[in-house]
C-alpha atoms as a PDB file:
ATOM      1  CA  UNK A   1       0.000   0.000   0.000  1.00  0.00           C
ATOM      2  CA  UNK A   2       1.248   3.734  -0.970  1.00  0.00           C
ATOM      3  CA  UNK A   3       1.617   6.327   1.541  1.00  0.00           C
ATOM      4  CA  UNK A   4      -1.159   8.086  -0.930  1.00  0.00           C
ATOM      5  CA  UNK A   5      -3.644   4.733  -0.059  1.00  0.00           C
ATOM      6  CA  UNK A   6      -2.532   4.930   3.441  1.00  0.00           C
ATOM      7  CA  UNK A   7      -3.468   8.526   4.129  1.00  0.00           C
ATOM      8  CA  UNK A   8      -6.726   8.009   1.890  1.00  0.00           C
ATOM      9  CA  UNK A   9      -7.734   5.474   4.187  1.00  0.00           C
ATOM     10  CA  UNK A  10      -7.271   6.453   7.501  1.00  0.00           C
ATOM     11  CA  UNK A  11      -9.303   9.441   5.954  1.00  0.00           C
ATOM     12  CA  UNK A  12     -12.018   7.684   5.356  1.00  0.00           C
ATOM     13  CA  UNK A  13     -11.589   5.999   8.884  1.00  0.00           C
ATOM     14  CA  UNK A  14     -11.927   9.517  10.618  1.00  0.00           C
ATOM     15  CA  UNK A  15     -14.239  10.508   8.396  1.00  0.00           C
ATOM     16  CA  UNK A  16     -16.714   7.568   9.151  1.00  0.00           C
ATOM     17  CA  UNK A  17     -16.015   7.819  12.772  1.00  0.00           C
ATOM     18  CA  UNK A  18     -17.154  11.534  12.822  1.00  0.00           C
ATOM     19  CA  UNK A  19     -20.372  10.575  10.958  1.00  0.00           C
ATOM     20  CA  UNK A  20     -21.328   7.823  13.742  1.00  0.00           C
ATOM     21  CA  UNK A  21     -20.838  10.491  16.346  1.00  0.00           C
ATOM     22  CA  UNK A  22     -22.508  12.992  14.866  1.00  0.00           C
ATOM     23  CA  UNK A  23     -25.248  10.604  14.079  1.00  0.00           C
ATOM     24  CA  UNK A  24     -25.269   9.445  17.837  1.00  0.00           C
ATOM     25  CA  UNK A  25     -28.056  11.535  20.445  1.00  0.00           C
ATOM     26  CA  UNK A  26     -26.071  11.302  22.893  1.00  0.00           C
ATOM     27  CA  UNK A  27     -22.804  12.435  21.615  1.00  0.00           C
ATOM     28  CA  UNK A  28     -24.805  14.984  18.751  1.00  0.00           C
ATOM     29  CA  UNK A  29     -24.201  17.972  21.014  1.00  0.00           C
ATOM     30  CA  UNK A  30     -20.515  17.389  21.836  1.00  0.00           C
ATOM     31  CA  UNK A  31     -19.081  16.699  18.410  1.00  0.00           C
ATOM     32  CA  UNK A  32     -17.955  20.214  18.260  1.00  0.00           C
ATOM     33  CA  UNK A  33     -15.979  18.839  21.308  1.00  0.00           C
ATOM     34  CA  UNK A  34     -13.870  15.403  20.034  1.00  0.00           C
ATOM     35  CA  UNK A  35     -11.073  15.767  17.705  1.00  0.00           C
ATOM     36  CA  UNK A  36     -10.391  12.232  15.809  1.00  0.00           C
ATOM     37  CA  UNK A  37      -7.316  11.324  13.998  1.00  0.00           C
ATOM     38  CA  UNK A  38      -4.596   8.679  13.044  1.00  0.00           C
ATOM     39  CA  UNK A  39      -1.410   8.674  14.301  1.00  0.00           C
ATOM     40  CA  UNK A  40       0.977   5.529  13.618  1.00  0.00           C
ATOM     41  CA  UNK A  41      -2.082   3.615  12.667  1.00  0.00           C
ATOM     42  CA  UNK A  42      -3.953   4.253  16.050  1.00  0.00           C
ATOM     43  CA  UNK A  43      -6.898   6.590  15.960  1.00  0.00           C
ATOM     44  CA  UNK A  44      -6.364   8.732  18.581  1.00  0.00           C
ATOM     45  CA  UNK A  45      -9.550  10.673  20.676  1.00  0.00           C
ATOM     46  CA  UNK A  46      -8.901  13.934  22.013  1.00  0.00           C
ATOM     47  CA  UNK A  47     -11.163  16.681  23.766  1.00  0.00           C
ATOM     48  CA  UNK A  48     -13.959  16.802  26.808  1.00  0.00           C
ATOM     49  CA  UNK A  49     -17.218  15.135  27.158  1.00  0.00           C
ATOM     50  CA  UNK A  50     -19.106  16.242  30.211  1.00  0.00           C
ATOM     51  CA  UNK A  51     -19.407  12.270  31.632  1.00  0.00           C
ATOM     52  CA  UNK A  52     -18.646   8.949  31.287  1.00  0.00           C
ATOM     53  CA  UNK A  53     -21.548   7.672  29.738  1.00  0.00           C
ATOM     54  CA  UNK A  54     -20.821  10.078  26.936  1.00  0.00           C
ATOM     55  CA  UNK A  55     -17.468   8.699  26.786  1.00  0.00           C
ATOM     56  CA  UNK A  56     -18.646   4.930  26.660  1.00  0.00           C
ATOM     57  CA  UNK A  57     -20.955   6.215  23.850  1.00  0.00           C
ATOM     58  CA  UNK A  58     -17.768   7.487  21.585  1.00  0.00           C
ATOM     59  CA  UNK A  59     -15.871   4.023  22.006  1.00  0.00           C
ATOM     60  CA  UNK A  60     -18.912   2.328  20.773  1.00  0.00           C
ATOM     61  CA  UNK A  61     -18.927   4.947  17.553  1.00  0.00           C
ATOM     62  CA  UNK A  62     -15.498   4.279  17.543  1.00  0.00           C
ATOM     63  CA  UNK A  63     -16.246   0.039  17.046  1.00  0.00           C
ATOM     64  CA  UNK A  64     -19.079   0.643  15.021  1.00  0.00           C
ATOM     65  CA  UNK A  65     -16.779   2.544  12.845  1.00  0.00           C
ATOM     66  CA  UNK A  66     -14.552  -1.112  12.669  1.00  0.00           C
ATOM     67  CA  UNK A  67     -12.205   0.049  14.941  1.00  0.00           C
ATOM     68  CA  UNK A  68     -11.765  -2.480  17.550  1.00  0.00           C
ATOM     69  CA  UNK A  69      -8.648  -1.612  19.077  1.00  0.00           C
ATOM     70  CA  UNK A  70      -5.693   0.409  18.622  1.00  0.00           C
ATOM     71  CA  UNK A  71      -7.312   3.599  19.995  1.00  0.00           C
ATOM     72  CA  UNK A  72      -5.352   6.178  22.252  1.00  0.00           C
ATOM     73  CA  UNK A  73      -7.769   7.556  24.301  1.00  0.00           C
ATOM     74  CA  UNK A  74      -6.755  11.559  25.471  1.00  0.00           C
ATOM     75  CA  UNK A  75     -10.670  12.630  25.941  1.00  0.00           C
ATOM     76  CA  UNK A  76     -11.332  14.081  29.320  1.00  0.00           C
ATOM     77  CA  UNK A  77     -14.161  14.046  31.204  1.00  0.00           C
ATOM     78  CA  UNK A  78     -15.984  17.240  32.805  1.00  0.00           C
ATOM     79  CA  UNK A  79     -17.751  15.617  35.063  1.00  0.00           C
ATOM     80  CA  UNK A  80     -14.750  14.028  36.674  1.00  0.00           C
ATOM     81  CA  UNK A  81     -12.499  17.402  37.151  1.00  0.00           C
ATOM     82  CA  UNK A  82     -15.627  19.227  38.565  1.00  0.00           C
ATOM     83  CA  UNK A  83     -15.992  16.848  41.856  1.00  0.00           C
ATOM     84  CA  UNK A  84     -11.892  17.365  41.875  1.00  0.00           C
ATOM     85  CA  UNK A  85     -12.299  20.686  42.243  1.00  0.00           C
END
């Protein structure tokens, strides 16, 4: 596989993950809020969700998407830091 293949499909990776959560109800609102990308052939998750259940909901977007492992996971969680603080 090219580099050109390579980068064309971990495109359409992201891209198919970023439908799935924008498709999701819970997750809808965040989107704005979750950065996706691929990085060494791991998609990586970065950004804040305001709880876990959101969270659980983008690593099931993130399988339904055919990603089943491999994911670096750099999204924090609101509701965690605010009973830290």
């Amino acid at each position: 596989m090219t580099t050109a293949e390579s980068a064309s499909r971990d495109q359409r990776q992201v891209e198919k993950i970023i439908f799935l959560v924008q498709a999701d109800p819970v997750l809808q609102p965040h989107a704005p809020n979750v950065q996706v990308t691929i990085e060494d052939a791991t998609v990586a998750l970065r950004g804040e969700l305001p709880n876990h259940s959101a969270k659980n909901a983008l690593f099931l977007a993130v399988r339904q998407a055919g990603v089943l492992d491999q994911i670096s996971d750099y999204v924090r969680v609101s509701e965690a830091i605010s009973h830290t603080a």
